[in-house]
N, C-alpha and C. Protein backbone atom coordinates (compact mmCIF):
# COMPACT_ATOMS: atom_id res chain seq x y z
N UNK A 1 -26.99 -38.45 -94.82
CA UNK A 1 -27.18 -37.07 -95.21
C UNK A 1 -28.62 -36.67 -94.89
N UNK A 2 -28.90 -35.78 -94.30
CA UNK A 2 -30.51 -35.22 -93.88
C UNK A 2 -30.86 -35.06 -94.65
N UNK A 3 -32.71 -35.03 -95.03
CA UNK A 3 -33.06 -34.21 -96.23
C UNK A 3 -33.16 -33.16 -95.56
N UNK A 4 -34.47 -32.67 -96.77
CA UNK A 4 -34.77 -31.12 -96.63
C UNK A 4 -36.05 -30.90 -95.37
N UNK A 5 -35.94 -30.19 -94.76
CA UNK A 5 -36.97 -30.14 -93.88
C UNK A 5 -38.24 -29.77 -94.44
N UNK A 6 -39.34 -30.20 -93.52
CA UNK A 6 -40.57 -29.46 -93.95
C UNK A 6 -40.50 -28.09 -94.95
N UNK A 7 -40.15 -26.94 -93.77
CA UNK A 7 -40.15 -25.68 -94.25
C UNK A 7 -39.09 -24.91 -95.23
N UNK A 8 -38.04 -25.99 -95.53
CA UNK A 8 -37.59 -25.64 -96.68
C UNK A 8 -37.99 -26.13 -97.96
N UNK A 9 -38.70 -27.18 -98.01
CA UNK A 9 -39.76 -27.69 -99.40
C UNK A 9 -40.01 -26.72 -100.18
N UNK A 10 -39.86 -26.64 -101.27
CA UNK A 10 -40.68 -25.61 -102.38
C UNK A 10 -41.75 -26.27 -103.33
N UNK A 11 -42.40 -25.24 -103.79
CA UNK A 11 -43.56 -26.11 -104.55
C UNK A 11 -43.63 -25.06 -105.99
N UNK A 12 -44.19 -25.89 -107.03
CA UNK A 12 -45.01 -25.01 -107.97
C UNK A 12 -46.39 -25.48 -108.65
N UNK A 13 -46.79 -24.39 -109.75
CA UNK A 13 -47.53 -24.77 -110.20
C UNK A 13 -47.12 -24.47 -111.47
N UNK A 14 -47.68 -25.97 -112.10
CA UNK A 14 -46.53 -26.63 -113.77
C UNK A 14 -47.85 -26.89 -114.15
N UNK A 15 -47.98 -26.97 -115.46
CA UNK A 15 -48.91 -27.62 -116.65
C UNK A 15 -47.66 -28.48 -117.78
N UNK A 16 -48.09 -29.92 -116.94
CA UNK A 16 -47.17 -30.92 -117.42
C UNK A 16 -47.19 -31.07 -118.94
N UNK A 17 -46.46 -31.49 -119.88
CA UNK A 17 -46.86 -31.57 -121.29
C UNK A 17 -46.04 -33.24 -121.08
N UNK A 18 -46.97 -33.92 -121.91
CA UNK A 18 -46.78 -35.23 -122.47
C UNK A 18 -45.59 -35.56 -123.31
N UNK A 19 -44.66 -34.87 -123.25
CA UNK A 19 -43.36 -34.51 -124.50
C UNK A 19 -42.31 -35.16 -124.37
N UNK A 20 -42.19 -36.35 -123.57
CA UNK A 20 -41.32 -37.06 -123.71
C UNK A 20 -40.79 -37.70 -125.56
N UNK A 21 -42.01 -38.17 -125.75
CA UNK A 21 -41.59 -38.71 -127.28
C UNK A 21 -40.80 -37.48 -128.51
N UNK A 22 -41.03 -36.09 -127.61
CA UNK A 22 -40.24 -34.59 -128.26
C UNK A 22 -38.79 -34.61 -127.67
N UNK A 23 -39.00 -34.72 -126.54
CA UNK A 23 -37.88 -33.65 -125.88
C UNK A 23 -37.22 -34.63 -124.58
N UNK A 24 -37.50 -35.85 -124.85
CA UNK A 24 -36.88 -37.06 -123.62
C UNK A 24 -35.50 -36.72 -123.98
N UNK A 25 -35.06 -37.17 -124.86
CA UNK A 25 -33.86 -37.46 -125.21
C UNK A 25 -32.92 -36.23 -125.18
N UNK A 26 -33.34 -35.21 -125.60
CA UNK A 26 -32.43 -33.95 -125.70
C UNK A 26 -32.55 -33.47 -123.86
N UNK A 27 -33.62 -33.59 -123.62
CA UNK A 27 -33.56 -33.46 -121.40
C UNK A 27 -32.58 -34.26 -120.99
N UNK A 28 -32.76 -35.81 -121.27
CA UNK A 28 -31.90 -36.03 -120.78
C UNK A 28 -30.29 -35.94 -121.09
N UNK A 29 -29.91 -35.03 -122.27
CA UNK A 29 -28.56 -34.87 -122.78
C UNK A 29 -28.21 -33.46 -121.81
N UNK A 30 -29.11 -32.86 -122.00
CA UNK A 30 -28.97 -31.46 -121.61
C UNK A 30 -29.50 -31.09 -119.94
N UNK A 31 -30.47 -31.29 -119.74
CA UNK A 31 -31.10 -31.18 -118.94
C UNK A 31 -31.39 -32.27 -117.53
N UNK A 32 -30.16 -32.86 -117.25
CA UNK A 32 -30.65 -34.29 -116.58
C UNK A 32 -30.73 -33.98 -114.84
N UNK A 33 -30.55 -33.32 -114.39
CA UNK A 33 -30.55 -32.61 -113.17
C UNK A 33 -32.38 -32.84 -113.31
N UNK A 34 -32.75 -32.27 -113.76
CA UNK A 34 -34.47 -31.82 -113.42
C UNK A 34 -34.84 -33.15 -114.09
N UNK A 35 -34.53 -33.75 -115.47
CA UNK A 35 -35.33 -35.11 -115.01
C UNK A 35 -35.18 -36.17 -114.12
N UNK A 36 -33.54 -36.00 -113.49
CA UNK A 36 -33.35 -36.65 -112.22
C UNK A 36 -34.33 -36.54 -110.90
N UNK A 37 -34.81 -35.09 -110.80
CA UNK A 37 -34.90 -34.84 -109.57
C UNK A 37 -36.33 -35.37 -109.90
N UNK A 38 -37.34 -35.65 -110.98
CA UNK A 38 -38.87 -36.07 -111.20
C UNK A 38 -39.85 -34.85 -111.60
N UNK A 39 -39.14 -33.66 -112.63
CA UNK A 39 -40.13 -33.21 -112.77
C UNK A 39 -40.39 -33.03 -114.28
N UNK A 40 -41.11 -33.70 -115.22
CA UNK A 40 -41.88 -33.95 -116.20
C UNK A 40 -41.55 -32.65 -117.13
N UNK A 41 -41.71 -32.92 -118.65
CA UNK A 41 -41.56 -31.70 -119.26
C UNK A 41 -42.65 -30.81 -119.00
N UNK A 42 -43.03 -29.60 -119.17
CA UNK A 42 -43.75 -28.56 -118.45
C UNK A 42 -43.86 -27.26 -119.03
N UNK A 43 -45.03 -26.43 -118.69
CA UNK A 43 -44.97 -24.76 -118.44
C UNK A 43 -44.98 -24.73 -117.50
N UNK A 44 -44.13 -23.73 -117.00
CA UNK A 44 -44.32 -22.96 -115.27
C UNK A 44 -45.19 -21.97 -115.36
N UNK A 45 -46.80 -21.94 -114.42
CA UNK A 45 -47.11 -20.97 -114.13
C UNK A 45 -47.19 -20.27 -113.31
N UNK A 46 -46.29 -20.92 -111.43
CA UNK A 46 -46.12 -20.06 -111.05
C UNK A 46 -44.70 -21.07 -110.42
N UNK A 47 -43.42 -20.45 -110.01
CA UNK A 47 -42.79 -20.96 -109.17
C UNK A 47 -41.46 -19.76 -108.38
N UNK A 48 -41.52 -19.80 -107.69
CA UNK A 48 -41.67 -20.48 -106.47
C UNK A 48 -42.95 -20.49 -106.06
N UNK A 49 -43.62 -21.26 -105.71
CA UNK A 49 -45.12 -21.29 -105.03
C UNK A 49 -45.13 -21.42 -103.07
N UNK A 50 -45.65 -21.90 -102.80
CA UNK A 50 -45.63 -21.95 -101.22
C UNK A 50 -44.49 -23.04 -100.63
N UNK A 51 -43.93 -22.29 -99.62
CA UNK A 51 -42.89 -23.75 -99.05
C UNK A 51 -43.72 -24.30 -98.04
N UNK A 52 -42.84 -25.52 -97.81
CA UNK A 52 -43.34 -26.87 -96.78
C UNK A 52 -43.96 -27.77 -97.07
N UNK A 53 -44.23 -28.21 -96.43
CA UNK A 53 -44.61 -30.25 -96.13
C UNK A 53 -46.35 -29.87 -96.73
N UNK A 54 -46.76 -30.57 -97.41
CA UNK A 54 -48.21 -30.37 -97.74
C UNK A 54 -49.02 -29.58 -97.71
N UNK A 55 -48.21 -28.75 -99.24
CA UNK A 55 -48.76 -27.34 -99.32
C UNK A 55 -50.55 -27.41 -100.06
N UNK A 56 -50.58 -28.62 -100.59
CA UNK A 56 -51.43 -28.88 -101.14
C UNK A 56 -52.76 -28.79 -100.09
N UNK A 57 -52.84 -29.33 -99.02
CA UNK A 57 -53.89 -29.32 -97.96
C UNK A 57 -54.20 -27.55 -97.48
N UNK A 58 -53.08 -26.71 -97.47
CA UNK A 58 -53.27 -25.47 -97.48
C UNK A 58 -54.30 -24.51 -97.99
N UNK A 59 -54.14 -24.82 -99.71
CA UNK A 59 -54.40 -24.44 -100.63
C UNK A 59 -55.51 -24.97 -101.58
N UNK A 60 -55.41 -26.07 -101.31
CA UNK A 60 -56.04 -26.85 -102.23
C UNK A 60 -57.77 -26.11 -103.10
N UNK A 61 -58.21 -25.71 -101.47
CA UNK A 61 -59.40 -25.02 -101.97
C UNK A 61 -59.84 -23.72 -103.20
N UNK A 62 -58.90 -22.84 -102.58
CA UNK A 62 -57.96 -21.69 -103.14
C UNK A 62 -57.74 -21.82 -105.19
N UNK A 63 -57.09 -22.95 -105.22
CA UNK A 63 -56.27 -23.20 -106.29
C UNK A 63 -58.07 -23.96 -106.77
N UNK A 64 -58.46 -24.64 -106.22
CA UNK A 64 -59.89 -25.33 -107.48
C UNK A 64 -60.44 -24.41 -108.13
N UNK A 65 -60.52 -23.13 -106.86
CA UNK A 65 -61.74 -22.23 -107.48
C UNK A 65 -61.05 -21.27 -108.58
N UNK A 66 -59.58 -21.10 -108.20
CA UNK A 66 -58.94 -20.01 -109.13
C UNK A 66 -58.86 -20.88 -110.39
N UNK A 67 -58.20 -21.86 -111.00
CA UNK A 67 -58.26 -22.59 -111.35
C UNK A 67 -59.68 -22.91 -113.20
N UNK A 68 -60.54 -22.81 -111.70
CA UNK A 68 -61.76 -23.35 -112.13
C UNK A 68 -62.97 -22.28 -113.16
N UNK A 69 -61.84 -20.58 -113.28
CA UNK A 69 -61.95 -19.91 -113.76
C UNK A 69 -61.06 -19.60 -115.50
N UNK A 70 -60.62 -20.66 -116.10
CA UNK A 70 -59.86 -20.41 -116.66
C UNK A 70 -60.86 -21.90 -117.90
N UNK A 71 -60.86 -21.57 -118.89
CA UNK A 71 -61.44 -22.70 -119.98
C UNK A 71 -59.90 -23.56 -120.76
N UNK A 72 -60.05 -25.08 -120.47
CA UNK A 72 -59.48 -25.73 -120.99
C UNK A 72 -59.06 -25.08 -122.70
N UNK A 73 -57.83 -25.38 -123.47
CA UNK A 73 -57.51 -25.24 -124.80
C UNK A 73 -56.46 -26.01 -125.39
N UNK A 74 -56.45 -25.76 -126.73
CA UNK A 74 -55.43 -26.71 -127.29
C UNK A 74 -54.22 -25.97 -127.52
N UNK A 75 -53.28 -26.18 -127.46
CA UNK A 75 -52.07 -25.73 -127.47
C UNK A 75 -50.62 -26.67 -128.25
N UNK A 76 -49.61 -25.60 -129.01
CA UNK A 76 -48.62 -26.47 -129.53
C UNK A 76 -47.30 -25.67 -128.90
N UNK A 77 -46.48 -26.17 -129.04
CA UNK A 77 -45.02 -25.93 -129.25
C UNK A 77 -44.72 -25.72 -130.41
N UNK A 78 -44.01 -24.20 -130.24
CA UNK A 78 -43.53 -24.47 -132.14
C UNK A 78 -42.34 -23.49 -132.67
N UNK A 79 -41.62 -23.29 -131.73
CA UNK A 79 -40.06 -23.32 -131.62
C UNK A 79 -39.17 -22.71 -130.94
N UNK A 80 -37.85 -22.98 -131.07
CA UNK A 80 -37.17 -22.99 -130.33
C UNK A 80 -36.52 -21.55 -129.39
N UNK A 81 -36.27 -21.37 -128.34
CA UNK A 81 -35.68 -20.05 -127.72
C UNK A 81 -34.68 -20.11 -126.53
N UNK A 82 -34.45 -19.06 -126.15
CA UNK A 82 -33.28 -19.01 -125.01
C UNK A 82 -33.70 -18.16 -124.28
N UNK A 83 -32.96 -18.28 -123.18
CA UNK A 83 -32.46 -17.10 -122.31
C UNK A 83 -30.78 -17.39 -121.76
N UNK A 84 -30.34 -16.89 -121.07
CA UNK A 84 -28.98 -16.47 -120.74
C UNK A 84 -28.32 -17.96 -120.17
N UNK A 85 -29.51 -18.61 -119.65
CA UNK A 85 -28.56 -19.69 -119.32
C UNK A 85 -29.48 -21.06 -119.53
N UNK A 86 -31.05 -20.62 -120.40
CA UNK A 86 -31.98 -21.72 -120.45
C UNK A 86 -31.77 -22.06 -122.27
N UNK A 87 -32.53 -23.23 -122.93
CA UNK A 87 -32.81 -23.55 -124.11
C UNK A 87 -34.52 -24.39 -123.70
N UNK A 88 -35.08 -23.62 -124.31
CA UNK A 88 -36.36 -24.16 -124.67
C UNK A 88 -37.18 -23.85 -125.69
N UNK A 89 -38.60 -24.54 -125.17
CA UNK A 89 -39.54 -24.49 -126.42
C UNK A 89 -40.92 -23.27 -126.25
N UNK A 90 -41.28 -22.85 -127.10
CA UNK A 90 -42.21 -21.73 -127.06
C UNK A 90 -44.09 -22.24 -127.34
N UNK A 91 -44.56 -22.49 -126.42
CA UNK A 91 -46.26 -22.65 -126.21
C UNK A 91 -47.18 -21.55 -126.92
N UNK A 92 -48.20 -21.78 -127.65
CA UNK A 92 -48.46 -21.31 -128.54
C UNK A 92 -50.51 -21.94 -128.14
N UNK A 93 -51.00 -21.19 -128.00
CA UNK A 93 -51.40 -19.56 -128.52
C UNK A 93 -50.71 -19.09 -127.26
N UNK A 94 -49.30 -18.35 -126.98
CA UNK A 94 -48.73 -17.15 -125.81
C UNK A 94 -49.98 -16.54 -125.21
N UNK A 95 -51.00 -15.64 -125.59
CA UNK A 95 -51.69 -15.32 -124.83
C UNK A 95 -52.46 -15.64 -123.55
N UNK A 96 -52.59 -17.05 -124.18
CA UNK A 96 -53.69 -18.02 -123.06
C UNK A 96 -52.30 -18.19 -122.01
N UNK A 97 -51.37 -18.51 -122.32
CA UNK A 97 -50.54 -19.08 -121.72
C UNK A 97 -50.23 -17.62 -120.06
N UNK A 98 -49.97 -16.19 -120.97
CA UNK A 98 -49.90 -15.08 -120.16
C UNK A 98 -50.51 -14.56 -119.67
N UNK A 99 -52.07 -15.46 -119.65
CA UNK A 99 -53.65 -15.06 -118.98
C UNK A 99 -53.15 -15.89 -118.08
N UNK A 100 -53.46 -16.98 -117.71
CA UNK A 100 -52.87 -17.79 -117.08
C UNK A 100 -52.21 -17.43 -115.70
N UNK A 101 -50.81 -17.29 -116.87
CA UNK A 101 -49.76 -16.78 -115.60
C UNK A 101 -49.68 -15.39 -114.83
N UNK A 102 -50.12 -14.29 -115.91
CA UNK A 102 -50.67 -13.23 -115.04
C UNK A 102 -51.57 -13.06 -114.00
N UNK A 103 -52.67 -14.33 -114.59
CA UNK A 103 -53.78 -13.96 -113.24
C UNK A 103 -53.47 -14.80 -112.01
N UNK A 104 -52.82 -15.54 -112.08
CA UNK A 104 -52.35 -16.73 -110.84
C UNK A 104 -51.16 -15.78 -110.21
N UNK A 105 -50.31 -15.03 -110.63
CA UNK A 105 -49.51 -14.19 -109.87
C UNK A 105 -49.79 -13.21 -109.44
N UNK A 106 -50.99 -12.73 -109.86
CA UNK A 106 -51.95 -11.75 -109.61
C UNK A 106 -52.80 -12.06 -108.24
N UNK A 107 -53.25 -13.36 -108.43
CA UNK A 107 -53.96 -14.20 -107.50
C UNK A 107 -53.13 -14.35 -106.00
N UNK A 108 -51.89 -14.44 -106.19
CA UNK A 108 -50.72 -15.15 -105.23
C UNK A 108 -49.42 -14.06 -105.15
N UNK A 109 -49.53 -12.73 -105.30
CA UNK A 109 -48.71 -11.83 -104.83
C UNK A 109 -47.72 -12.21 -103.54
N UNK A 110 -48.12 -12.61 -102.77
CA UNK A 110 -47.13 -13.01 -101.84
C UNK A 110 -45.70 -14.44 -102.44
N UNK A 111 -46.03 -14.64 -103.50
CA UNK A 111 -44.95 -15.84 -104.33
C UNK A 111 -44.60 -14.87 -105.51
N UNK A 112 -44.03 -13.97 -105.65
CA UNK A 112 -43.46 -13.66 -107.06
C UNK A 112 -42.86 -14.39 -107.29
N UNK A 113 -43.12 -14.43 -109.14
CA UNK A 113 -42.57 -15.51 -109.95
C UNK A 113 -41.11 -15.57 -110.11
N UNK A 114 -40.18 -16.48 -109.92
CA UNK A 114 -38.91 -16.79 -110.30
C UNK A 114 -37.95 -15.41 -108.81
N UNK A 115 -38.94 -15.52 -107.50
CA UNK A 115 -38.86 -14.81 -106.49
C UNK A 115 -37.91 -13.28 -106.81
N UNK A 116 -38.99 -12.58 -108.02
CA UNK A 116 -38.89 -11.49 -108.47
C UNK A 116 -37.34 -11.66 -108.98
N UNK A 117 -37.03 -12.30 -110.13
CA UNK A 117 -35.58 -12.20 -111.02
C UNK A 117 -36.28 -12.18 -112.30
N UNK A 118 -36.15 -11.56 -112.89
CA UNK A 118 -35.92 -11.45 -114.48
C UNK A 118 -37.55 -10.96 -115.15
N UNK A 119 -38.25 -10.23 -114.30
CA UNK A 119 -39.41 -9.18 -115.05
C UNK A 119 -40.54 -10.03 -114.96
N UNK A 120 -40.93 -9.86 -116.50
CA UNK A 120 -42.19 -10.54 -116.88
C UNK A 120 -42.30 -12.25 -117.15
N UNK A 121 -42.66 -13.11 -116.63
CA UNK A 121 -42.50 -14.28 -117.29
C UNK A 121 -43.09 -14.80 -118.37
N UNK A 122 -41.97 -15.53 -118.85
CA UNK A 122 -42.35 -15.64 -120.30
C UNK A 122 -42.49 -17.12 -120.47
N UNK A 123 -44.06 -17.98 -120.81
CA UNK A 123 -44.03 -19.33 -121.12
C UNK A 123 -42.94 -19.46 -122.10
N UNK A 124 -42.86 -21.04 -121.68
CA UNK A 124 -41.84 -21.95 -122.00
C UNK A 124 -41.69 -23.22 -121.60
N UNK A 125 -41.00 -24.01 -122.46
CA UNK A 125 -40.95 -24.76 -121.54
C UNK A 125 -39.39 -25.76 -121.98
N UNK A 126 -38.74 -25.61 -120.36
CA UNK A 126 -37.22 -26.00 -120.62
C UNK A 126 -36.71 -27.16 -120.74
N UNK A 127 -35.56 -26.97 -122.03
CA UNK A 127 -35.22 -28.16 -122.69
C UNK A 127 -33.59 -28.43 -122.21
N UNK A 128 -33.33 -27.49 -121.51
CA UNK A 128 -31.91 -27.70 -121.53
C UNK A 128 -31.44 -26.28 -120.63
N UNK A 129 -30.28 -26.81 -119.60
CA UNK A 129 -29.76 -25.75 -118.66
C UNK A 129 -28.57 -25.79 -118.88
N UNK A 130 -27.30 -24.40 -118.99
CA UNK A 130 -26.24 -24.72 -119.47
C UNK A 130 -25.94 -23.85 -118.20
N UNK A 131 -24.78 -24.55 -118.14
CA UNK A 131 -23.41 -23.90 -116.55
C UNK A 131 -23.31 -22.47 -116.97
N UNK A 132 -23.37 -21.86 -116.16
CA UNK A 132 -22.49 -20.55 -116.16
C UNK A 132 -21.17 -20.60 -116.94
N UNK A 133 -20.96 -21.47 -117.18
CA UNK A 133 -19.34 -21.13 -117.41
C UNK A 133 -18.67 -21.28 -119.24
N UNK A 134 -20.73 -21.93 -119.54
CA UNK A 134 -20.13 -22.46 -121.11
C UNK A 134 -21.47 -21.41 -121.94
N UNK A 135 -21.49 -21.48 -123.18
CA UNK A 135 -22.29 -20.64 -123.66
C UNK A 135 -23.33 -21.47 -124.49
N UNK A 136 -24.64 -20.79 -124.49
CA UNK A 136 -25.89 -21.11 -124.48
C UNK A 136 -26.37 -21.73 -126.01
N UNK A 137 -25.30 -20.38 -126.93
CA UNK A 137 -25.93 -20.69 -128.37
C UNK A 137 -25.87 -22.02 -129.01
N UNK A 138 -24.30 -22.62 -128.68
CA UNK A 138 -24.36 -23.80 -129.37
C UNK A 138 -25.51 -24.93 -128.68
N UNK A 139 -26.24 -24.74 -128.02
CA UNK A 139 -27.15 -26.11 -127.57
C UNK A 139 -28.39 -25.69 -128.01
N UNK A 140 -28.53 -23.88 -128.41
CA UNK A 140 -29.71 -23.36 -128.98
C UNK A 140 -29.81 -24.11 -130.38
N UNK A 141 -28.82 -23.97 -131.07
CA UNK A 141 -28.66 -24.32 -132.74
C UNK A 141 -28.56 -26.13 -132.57
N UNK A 142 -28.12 -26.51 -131.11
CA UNK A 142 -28.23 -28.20 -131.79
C UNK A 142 -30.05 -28.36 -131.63
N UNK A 143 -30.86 -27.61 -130.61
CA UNK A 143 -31.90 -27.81 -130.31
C UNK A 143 -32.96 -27.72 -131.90
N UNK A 144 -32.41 -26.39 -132.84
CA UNK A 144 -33.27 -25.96 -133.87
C UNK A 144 -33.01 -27.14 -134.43
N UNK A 145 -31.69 -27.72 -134.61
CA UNK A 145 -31.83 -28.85 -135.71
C UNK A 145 -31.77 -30.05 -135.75
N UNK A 146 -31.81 -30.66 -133.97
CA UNK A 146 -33.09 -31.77 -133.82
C UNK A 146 -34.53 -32.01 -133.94
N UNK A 147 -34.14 -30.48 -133.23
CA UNK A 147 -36.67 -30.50 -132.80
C UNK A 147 -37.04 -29.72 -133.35
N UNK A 148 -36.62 -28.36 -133.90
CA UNK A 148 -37.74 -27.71 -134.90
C UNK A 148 -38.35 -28.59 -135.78
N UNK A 149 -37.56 -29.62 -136.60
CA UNK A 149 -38.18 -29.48 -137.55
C UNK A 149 -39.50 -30.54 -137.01
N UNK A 150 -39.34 -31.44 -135.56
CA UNK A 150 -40.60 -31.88 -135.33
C UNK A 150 -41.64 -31.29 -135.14
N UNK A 151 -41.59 -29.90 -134.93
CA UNK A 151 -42.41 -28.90 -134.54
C UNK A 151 -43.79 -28.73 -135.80
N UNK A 152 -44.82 -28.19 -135.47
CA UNK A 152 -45.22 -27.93 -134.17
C UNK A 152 -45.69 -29.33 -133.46
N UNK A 153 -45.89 -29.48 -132.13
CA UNK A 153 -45.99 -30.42 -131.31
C UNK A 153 -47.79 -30.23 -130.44
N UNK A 154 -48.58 -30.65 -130.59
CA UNK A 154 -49.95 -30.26 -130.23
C UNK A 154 -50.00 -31.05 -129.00
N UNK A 155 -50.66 -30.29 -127.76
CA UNK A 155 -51.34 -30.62 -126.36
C UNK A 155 -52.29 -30.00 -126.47
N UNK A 156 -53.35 -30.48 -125.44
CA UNK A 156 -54.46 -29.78 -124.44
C UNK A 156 -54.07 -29.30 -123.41
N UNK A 157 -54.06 -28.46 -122.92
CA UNK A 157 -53.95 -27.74 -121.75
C UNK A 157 -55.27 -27.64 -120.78
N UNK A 158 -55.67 -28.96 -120.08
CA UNK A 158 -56.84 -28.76 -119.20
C UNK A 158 -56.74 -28.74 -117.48
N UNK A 159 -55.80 -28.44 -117.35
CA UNK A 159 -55.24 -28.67 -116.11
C UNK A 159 -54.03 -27.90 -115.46
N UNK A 160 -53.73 -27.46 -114.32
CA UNK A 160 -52.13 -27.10 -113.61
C UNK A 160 -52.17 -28.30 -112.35
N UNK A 161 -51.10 -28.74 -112.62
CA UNK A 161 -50.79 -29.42 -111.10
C UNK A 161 -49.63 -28.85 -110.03
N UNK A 162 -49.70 -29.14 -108.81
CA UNK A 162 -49.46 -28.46 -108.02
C UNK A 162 -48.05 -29.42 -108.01
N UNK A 163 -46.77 -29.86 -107.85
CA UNK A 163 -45.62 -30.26 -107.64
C UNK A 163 -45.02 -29.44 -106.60
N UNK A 164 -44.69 -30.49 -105.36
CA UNK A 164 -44.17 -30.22 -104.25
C UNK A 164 -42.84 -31.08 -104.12
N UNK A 165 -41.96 -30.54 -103.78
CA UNK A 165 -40.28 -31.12 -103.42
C UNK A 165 -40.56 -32.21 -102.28
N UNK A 166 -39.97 -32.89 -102.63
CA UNK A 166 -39.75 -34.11 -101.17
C UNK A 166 -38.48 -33.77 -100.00
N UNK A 167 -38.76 -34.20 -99.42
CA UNK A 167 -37.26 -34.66 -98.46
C UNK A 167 -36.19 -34.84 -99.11
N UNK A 168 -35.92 -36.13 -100.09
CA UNK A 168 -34.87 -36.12 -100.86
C UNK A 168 -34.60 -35.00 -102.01
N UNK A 169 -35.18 -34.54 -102.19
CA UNK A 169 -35.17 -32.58 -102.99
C UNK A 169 -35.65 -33.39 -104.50
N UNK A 170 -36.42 -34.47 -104.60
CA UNK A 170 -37.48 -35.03 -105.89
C UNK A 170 -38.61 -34.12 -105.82
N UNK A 171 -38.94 -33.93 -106.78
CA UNK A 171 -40.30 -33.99 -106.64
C UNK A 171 -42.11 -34.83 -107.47
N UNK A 172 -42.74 -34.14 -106.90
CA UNK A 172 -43.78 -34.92 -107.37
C UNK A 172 -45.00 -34.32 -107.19
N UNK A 173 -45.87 -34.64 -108.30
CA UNK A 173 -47.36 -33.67 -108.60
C UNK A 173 -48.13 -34.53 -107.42
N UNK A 174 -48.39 -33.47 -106.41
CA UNK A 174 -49.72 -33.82 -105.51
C UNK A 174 -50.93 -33.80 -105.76
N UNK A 175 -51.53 -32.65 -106.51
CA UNK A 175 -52.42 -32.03 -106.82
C UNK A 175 -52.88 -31.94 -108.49
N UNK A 176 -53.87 -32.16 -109.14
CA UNK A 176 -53.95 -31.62 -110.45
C UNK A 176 -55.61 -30.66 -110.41
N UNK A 177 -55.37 -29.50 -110.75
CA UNK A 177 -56.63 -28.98 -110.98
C UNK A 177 -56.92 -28.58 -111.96
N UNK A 178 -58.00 -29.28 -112.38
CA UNK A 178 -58.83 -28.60 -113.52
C UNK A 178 -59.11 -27.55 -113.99
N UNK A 179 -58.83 -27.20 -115.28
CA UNK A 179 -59.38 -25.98 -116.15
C UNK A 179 -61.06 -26.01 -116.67
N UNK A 180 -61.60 -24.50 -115.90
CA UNK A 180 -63.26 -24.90 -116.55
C UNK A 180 -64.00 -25.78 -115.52
């Protein structure tokens, strides 16, 4: 079976969270597609980002300095939400999170976020993807009453890394740039 070519590669930019010891177990019940494919629990702050083979050498410069405008902070998770076909967790202080993502899409107009579907983006970070075909609430309510009550869940946020798709459609963080 071929992979993916160069120029169909996609990339983003994620701020990985350490949350396996939160949210391993319910990803992999719910969500096993994306921890199959290698990408870490997370905020998205921008995706779709640039396609192809080593977008990172592109950009790299670009992304330090933008980047390098933004001050490291502490940040929690602290509960649970949806959308129509997602279950996740809500990052907290939101503001920093929508400074962030506003000014990097701001920065990178030519990549609208989620390639212009569904408005404004809203941090998060996803715990679970349900089919089209089944409904969302019941995995919302098993989510409140596994992991809320671990909540809140504390990170640092000093960093976005850049995650680029492979050939085999895995992916993997090339890049990490610093906040500050």
């Amino acid at each position: 079976m071929p992979g993916l070519a160069p120029h169909e590669r996609r990339s983003g930019l994620l701020i990985p969270v350490d949350a396996d010891s939160l949210v391993g177990d319910f990803r992999n019940r719910y969500n096993a597609a994306t921890v199959a494919r290698g990408l870490p629990p997370h905020v998205t702050i921008l995706f779709p980002f640039a396609r192809g083979a080593n977008v990172s050498e592109t950009y790299d410069a670009v992304l330090t300095a933008h980047f390098a405008t933004f001050g490291p902070f502490e940040a929690e998770l602290t509960g649970v939400g949806q959308f129509d076909r997602f279950v996740w967790l809500a990052p907290e202080p939101r503001e920093r999170f929508v400074d962030l993502i506003g000014a990097t899409c701001s920065r990178f107009p030519e990549f609208p976020p989620y390639e212009g579907q569904g408005g404004e983006p809203e941090p998060h970070l996803t715990i679970a993807a349900v089919d089209a075909s089944a409904a969302t609430e019941p995995i919302t309510g098993i989510a409140r009453c596994e992991l809320q009550p671990l909540l809140p869940f504390r990170f640092t946020v000093d960093s976005v890394s850049l995650f680029e798709e492979r050939e085999d459609a895995t992916w993997r963080a090339t890049t990490r740039y610093g906040l500050g």
